[in-house]
Protein backbone atom coordinates (compact mmCIF):
# COMPACT_ATOMS: atom_id res chain seq x y z
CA UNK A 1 -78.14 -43.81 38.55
CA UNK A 2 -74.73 -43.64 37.32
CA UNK A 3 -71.92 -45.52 37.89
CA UNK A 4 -68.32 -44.62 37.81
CA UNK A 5 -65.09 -45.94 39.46
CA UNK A 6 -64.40 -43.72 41.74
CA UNK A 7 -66.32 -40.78 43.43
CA UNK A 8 -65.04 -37.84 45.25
CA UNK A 9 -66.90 -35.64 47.46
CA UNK A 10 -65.57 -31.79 47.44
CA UNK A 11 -63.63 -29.97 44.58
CA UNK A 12 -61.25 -28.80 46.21
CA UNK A 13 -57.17 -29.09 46.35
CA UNK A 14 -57.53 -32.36 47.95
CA UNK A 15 -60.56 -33.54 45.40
CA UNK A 16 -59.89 -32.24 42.63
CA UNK A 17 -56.14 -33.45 42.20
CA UNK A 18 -57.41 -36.88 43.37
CA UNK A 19 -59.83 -36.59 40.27
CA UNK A 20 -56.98 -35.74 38.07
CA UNK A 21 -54.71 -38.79 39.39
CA UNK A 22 -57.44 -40.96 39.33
CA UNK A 23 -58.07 -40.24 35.53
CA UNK A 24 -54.77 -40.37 34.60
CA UNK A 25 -54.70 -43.99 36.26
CA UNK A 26 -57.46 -45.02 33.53
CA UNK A 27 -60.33 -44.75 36.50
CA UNK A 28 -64.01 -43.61 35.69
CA UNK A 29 -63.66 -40.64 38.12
CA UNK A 30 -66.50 -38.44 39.20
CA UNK A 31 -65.99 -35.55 41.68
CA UNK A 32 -69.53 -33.77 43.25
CA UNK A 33 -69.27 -30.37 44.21
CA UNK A 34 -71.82 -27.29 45.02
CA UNK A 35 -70.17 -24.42 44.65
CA UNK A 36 -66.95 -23.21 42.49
CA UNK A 37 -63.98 -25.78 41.67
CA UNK A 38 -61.20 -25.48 43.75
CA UNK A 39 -62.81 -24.36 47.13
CA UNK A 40 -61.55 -22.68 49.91
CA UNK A 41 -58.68 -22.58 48.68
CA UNK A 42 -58.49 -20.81 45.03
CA UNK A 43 -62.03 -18.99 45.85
CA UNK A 44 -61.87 -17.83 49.37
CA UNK A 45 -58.59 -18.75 50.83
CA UNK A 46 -54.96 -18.77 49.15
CA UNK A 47 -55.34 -17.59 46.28
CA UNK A 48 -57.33 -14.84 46.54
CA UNK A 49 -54.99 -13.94 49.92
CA UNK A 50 -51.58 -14.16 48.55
CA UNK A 51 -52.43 -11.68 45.68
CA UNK A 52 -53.95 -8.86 48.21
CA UNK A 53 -50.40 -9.66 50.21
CA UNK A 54 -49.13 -8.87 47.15
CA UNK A 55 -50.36 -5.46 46.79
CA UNK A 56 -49.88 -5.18 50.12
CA UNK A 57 -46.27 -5.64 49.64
CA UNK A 58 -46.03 -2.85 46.37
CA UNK A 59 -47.80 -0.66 48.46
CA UNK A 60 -45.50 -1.29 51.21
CA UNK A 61 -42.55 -0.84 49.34
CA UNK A 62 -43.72 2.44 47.30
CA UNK A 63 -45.00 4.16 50.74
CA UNK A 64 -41.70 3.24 52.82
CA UNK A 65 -38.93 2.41 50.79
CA UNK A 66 -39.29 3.96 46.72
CA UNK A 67 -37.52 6.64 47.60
CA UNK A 68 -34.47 5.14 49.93
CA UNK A 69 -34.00 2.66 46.29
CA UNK A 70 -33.90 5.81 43.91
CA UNK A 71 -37.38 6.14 43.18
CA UNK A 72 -39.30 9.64 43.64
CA UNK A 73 -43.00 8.97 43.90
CA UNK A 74 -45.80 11.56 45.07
CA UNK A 75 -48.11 10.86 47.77
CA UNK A 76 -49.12 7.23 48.09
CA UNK A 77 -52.97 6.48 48.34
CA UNK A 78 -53.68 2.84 48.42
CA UNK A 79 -57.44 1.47 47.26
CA UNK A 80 -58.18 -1.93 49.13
CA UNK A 81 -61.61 -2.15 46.75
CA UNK A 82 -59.54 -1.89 43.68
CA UNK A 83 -57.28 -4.64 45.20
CA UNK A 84 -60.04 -6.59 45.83
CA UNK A 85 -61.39 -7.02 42.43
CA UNK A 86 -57.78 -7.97 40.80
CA UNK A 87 -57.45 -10.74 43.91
CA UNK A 88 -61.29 -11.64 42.74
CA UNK A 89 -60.02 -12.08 39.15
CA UNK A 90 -57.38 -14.23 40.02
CA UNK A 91 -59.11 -16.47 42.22
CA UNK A 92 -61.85 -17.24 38.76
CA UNK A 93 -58.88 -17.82 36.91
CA UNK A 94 -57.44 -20.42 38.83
CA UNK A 95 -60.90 -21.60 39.57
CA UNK A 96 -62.02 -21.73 35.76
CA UNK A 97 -58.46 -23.63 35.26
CA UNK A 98 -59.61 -26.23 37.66
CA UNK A 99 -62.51 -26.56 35.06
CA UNK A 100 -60.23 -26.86 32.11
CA UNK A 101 -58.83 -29.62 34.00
CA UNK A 102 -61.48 -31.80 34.99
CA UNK A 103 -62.49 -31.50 30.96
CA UNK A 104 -59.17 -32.49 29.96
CA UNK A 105 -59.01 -35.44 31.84
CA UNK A 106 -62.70 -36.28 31.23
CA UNK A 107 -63.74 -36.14 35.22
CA UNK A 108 -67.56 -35.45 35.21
CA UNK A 109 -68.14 -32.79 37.77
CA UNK A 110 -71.69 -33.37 39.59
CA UNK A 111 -72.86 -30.32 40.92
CA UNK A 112 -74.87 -30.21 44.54
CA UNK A 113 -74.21 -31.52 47.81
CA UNK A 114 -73.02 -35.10 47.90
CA UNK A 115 -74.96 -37.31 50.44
CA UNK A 116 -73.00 -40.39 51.34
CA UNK A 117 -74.98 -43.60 51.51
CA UNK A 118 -74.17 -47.30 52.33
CA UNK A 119 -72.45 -49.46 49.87
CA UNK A 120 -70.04 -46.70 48.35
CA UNK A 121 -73.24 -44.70 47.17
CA UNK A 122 -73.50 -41.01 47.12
CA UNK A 123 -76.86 -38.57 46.63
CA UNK A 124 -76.84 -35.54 44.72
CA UNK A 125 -80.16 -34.28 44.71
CA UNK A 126 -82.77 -36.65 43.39
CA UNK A 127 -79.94 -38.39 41.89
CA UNK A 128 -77.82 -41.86 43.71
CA UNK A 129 -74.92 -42.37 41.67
CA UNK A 130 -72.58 -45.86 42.88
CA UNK A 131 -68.68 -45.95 43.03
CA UNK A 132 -67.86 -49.35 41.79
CA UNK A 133 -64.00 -49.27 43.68
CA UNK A 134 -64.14 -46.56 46.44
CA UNK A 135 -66.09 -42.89 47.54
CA UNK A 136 -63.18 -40.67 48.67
CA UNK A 137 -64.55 -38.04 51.19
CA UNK A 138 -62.99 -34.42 50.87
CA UNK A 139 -65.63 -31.90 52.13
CA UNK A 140 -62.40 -29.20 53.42
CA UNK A 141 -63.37 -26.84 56.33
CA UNK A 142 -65.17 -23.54 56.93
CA UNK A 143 -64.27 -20.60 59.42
CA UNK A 144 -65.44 -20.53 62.88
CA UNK A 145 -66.27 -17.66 65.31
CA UNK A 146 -66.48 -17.76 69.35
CA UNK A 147 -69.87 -17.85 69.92
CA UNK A 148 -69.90 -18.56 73.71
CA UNK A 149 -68.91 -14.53 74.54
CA UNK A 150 -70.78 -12.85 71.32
CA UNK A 151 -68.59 -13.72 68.89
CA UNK A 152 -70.09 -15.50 65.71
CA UNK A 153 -69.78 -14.09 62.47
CA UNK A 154 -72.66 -11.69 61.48
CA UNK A 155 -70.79 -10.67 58.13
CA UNK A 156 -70.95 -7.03 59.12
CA UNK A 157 -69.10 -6.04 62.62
CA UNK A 158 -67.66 -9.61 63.07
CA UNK A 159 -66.31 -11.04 59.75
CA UNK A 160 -64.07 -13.77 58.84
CA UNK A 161 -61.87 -14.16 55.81
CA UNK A 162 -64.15 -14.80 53.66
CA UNK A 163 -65.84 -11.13 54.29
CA UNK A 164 -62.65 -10.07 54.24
CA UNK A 165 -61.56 -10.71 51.05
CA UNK A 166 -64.80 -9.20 49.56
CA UNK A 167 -64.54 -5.73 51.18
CA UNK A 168 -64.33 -2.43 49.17
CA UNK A 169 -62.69 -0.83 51.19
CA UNK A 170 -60.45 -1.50 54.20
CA UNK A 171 -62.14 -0.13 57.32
CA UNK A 172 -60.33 2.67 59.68
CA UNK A 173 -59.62 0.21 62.65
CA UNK A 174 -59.97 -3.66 62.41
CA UNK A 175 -58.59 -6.29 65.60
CA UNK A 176 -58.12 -9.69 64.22
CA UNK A 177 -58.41 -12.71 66.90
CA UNK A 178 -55.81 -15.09 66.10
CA UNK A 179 -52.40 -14.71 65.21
CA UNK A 180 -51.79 -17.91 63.44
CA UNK A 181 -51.44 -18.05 59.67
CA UNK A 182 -54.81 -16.47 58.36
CA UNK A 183 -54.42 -13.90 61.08
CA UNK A 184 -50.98 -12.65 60.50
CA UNK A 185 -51.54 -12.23 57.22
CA UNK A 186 -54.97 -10.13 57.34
CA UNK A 187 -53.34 -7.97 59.82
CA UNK A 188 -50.39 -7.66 57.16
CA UNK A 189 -53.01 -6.69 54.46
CA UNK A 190 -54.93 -4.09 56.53
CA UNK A 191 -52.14 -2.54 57.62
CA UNK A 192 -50.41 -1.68 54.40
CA UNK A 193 -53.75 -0.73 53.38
CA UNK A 194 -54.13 1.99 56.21
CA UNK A 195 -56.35 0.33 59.13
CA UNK A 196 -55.29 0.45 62.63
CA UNK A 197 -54.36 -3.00 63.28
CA UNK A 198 -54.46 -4.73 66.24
CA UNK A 199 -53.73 -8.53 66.35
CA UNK A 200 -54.69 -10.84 69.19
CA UNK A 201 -53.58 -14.19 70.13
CA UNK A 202 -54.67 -16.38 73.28
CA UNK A 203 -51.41 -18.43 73.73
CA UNK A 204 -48.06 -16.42 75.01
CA UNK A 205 -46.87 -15.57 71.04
CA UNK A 206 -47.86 -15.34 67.66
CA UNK A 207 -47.41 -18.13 65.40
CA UNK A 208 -47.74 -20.20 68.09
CA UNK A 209 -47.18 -23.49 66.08
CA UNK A 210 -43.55 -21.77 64.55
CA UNK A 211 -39.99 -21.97 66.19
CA UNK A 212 -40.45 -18.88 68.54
CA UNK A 213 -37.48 -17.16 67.29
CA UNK A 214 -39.27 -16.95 63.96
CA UNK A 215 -42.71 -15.73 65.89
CA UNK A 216 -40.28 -12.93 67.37
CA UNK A 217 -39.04 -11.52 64.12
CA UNK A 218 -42.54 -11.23 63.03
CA UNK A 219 -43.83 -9.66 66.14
CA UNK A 220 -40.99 -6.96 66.02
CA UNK A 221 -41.40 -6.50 62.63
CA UNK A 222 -45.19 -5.96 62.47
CA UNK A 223 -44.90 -3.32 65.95
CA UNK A 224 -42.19 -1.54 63.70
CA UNK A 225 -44.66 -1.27 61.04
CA UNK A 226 -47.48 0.16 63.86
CA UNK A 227 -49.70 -3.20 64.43
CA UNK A 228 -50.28 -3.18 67.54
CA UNK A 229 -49.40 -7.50 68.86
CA UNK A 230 -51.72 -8.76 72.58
CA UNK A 231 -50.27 -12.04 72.89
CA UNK A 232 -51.07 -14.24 75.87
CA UNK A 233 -54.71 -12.74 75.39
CA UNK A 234 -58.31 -14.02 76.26
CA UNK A 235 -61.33 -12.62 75.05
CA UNK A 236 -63.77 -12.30 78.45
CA UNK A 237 -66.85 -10.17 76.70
CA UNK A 238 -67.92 -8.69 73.31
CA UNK A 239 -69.85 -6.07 72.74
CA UNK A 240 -70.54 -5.88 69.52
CA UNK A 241 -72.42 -3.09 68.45
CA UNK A 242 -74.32 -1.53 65.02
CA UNK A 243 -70.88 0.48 63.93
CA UNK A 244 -68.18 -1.00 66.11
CA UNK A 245 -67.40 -3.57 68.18
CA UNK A 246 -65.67 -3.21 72.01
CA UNK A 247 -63.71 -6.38 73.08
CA UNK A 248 -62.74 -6.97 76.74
CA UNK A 249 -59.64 -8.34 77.30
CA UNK A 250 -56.98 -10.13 80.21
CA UNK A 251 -53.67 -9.77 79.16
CA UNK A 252 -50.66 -10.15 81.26
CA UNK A 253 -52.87 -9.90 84.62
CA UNK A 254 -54.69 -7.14 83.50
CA UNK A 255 -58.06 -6.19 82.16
CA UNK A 256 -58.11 -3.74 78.99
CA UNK A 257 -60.80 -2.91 76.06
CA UNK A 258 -60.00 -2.85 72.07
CA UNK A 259 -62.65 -1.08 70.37
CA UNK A 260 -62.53 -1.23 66.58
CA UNK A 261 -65.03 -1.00 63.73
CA UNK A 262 -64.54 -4.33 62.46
CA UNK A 263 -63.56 -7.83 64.23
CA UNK A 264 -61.92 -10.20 61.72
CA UNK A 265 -62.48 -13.94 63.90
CA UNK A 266 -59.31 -15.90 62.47
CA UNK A 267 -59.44 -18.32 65.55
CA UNK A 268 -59.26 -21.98 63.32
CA UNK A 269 -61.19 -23.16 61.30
CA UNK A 270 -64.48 -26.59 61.72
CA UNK A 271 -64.11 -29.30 59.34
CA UNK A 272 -67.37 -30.12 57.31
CA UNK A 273 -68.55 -32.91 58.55
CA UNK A 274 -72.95 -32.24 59.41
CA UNK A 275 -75.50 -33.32 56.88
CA UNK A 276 -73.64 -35.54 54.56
CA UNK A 277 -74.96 -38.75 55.80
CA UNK A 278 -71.49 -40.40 56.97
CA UNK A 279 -72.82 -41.53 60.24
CA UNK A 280 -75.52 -43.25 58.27
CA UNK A 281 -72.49 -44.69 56.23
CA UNK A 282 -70.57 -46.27 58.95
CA UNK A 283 -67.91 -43.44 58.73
CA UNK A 284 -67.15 -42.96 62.42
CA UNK A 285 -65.34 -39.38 63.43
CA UNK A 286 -62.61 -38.87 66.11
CA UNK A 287 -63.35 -37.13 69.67
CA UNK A 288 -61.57 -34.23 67.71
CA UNK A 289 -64.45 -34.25 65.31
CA UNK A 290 -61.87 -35.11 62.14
CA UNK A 291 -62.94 -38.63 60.02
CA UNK A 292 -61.65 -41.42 61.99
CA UNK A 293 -59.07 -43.18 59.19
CA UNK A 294 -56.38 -45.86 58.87
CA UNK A 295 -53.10 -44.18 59.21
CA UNK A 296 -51.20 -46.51 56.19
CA UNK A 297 -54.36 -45.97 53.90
CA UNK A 298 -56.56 -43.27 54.88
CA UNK A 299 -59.59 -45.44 54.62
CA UNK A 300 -62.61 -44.57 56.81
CA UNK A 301 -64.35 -47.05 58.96
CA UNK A 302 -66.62 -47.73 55.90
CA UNK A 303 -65.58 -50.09 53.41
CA UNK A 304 -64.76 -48.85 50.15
CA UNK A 305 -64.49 -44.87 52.20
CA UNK A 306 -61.58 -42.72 51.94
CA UNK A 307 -61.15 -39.60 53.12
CA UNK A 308 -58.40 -36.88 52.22
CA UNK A 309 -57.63 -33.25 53.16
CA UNK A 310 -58.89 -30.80 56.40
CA UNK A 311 -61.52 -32.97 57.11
CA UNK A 312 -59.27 -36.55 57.10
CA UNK A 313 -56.77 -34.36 60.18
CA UNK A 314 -54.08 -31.71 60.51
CA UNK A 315 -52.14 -30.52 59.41
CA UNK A 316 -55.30 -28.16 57.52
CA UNK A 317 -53.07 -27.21 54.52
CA UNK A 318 -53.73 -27.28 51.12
CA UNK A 319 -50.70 -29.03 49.78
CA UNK A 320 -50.99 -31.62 52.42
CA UNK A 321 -54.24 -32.38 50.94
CA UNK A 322 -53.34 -32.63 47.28
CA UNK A 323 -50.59 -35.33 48.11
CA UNK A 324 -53.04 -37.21 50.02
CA UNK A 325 -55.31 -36.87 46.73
CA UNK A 326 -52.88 -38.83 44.68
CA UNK A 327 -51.96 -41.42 47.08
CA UNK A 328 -55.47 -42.21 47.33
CA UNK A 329 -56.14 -42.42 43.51
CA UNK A 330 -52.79 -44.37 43.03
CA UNK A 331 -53.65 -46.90 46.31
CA UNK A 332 -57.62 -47.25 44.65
CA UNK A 333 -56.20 -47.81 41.25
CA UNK A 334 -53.93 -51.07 42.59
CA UNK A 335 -50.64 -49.38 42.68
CA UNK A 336 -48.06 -49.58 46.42
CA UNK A 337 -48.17 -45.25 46.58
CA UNK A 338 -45.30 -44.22 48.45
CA UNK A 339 -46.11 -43.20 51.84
CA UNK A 340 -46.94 -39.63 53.14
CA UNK A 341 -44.25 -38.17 55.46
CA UNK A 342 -46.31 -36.11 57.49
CA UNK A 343 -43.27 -34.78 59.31
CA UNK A 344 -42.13 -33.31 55.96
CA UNK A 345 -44.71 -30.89 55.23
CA UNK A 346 -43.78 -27.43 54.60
CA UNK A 347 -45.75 -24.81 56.94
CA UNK A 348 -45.50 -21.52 55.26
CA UNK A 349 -46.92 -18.00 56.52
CA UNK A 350 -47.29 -15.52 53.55
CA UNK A 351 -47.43 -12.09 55.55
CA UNK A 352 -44.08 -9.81 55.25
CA UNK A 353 -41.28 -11.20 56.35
CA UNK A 354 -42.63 -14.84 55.33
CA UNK A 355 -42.35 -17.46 57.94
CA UNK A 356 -41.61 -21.23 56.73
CA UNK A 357 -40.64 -24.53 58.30
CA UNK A 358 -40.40 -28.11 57.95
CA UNK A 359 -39.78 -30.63 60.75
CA UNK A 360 -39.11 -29.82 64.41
CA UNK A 361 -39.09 -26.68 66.39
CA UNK A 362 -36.17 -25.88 68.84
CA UNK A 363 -38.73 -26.71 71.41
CA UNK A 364 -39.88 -29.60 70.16
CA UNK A 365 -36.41 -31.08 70.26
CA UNK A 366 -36.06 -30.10 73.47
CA UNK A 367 -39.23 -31.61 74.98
CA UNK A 368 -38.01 -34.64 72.96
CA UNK A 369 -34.68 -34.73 74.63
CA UNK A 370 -33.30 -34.95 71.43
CA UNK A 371 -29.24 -34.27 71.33
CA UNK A 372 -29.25 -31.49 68.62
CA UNK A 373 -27.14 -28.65 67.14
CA UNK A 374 -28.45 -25.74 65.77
CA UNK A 375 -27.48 -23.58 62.54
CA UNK A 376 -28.17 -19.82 61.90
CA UNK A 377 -27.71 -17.66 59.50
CA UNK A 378 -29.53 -13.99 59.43
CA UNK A 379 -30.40 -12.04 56.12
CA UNK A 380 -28.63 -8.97 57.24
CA UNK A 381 -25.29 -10.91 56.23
CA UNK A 382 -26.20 -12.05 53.11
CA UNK A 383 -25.55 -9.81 49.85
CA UNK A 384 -28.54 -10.18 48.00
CA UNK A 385 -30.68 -9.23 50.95
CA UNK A 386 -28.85 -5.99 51.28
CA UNK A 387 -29.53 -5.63 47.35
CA UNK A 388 -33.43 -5.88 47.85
CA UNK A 389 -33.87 -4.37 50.76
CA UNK A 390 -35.05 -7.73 53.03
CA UNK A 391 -32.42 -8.20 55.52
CA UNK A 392 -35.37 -8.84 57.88
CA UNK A 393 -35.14 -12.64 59.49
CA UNK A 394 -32.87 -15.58 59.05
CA UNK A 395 -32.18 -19.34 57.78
CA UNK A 396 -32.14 -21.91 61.36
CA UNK A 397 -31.40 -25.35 60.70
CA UNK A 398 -31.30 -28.12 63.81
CA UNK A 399 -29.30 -31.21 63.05
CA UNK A 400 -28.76 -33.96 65.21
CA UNK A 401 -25.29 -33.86 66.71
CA UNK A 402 -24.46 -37.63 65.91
CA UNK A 403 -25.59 -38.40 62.48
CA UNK A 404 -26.15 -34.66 61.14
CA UNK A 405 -30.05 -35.33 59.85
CA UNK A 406 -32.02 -32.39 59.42
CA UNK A 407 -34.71 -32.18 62.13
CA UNK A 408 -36.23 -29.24 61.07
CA UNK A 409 -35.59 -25.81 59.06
CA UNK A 410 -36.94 -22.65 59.65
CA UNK A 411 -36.68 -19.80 57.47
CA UNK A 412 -38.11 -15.77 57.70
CA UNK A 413 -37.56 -13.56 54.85
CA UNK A 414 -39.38 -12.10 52.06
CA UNK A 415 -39.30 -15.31 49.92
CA UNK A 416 -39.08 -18.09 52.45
CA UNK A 417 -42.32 -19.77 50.75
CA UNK A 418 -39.97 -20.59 47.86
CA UNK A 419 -36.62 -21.29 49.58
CA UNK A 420 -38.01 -24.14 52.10
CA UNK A 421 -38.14 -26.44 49.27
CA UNK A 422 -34.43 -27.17 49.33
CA UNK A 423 -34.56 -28.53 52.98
CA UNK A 424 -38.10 -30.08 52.47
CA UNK A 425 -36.07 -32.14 49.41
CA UNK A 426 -32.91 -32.89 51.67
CA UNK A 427 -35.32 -33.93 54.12
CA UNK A 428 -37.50 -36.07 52.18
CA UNK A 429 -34.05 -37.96 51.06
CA UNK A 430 -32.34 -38.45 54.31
CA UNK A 431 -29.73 -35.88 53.08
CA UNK A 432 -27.19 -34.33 56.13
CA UNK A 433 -26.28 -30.89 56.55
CA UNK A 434 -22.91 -32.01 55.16
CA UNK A 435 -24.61 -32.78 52.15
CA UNK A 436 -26.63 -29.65 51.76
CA UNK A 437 -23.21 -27.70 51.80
CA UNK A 438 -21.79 -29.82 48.92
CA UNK A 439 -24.62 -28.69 47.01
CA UNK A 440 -23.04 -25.32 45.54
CA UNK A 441 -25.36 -23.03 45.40
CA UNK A 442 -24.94 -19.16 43.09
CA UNK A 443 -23.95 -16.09 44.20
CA UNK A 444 -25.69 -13.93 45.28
CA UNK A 445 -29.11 -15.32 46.08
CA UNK A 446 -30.90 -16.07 49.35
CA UNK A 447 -30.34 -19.73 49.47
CA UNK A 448 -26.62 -19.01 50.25
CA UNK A 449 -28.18 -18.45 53.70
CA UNK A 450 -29.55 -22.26 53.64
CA UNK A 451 -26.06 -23.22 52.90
CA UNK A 452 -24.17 -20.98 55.42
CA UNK A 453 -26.79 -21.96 58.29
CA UNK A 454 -25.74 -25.35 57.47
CA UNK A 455 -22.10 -24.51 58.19
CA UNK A 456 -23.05 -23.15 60.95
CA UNK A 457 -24.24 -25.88 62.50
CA UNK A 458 -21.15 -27.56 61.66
CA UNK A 459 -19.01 -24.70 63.84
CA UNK A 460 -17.62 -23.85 60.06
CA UNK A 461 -19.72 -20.70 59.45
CA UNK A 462 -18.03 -18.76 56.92
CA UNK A 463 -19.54 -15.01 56.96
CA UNK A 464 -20.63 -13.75 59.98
């Protein structure tokens, strides 16, 4: 047995960042983990992701717009296998940097699958090493299929991103099922990498969990770009065969097929929860099937238990997890962390336009009665959109009439992953629109947008 002060369960962005703050607190920090540092995340999930939406995006640009900016090119053929290996590459990097990490700060890494016992005790093989302060569950999430009609994942016909980002090449026809995040973006990927796309959602839009007028953009966008969109869809029967796959379908009243080779099930995601002995532990789960926790500390029902990340609740995002990583390690260590604004959590979609957001939807304000203003300003008036090329989407800002706080910011353009910041900082410090505008921001750039939105909420919109 070994003993350290603190042991995490899964190395992933919510584990592993916990590790590091938990070392850098002076804590004897141990994180157990079975497969590759960094998890879903760097191995299977964002990392590896954003870079094929990368090439997605050059190939995009070379096949439809090269020539339109002043650049001849012959005839474009795109290689989703070659794409694969770079985003493979870059996915070990990050994951071997996660290594370098836990070195550097001296976290011993304990590789198998943790088994949680009573009395802040965890198994790892033959092995039961004891947490003298706290065990801080953060086993993440897997994919799930739908296997009531036929559809759970047999890795060949019906795949989910994880096959998906190991392909060599990208098949002739692919429908995805589920047009939230994962889904957009896969159907993003295959398209600029010549499948026929067709993208299904069950509820009336994609991105159902966005501000609808950023789900439109996106759904006009993508039928521009030939993906074919069935929202307000449900799956009745699958018939899913050696080659191909034939999905019946009501949409809209009516019953329709989708055959296509592949099915890529992007329908959420089950947090890992089976075989790791917290029942035994006293750690109790919700009726949602997340680890029951104390909202103030995120301390299980065990003593001494913590839990962090997918598995501690939505929202399932990476960055959410990380943050609750440190305030973990800095509440275990004796220190008064400051506390998580869950309402300030950027949501980001990575397909092409991006989709971002922090805060409220129009809709949500509305079913809150809330007395509101709203603020928009579209690319296609901004100058350095109509430099690049990406006057596609728009900068929305709702304010509350009275006392001008930001209740949420949406954003769709090419780089609305890195512009949401600004608002996700105004929010975070109780900053008004009035405020934003002070801030004087260069010209050109995008974030003039953010600035004339926030005018615009104001009635003072200066160029449109």
């Amino acid at each position: 047995m070994a003993t350290f002060d603190i042991i995490i369960l899964g190395g992933g962005p919510a584990g592993y960042v916990c590790a590091i703050r938990s070392a850098q607190l002076g804590l004897s920090t141990a994180v157990v983990e079975k497969d590759k540092l960094g998890g879903v995340c760097v191995n299977i999930g964002c990392i590896p992701t954003k870079a094929l939406l990368h090439s997605a995006r050059v190939a995009s640009i070379v096949a439809h717009e090269a020539r339109d900016l002043g650049v001849e090119v012959g005839a474009v053929k795109t290689d989703y296998g070659v794409a694969m290996k770079r985003s493979r590459k870059v996915a070990e990097q990050n994951s071997k940097g996660v290594e370098f990490l836990m070195k550097k700060h001296k976290v011993t890494v304990l590789r198998g699958t943790g088994m949680l016992q009573p009395g802040r005790k965890v198994k790892v093989g033959a092995e039961v090493h004891e947490a003298k302060k706290a065990v801080v569950i953060a086993t993440g999430s897997r994919v799930k299929g739908i296997p009531p009609i036929g559809l759970d994942i047999n890795k060949t016909t019906v795949i989910s991103s994880d096959e998906a980002l190991f392909l060599e090449r990208a098949p002739a026809s692919i429908a995805v099922i589920g047009a939230g995040a994962v889904g957009c973006e896969f159907a993003d990927i295959f398209n600029a990498f010549g499948s026929k796309v067709t993208l299904i959602e069950a509820l009336p839009r994609i991105l159902p969990i966005e501000d609808a007028e950023s789900s439109d953009v996106v759904a006009k966008s993508y039928k521009k770009r030939g993906i074919e969109v069935i929202a307000g869809a449900k799956v009745t029967k699958a018939d899913v065969l050696q080659d191909k796959v034939i999905l019946h379908l009501e949409a809209g009243g009516q019953s329709r097929t989708v055959e296509a080779e592949k099915i890529l099930m992007a329908a959420g995601r089950a947090v890992n929860t089976e075989g790791s002995g917290f029942k035994e532990a006293g750690v109790q789960l919700t009726d949602q099937g997340w680890v029951k926790v104390n909202p103030k500390t995120l301390e299980t029902t065990a003593a001494g238990v913590y839990c962090i990340g997918d598995v501690a609740g939505p929202p399932m995002l990476a960055h959410k997890g990380s943050r609750e990583g440190v305030f973990v390690a800095e509440l275990i260590a004796g220190h008064k962390p400051h506390p998580i604004r869950y309402d300030n959590i950027p949501s980001v979609t990575y397909c092409h336009p991006e989709v971002a957001s922090i805060g409220l939807t129009e809709e949500q304000c509305k079913e809150k009665k809330l007395d509101y203003q709203v603020g928009r300003f579209p690319f296609s008036a901004n100058g350095r959109a109509r430099a690049s090329n990406e006057t596609e989407g728009f900068v929305k800002i709702i304010r509350d009439r009275r006392y001008s706080e930001i209740l949420g910011a949406h954003i769709v353009c090419g780089h609305a992953s890195e512009m949401i910041h600004e608002l996700a900082v105004a929010r975070e410090n109780e900053c008004t629109v009035e405020e934003v505008d002070l801030a004087v921001h260069a010209h050109p750039t995008l974030s003039e947008a953010i600035a004339e939105a926030a005018l615009d909420s104001m009635g003072r919109v200066m160029h449109i």
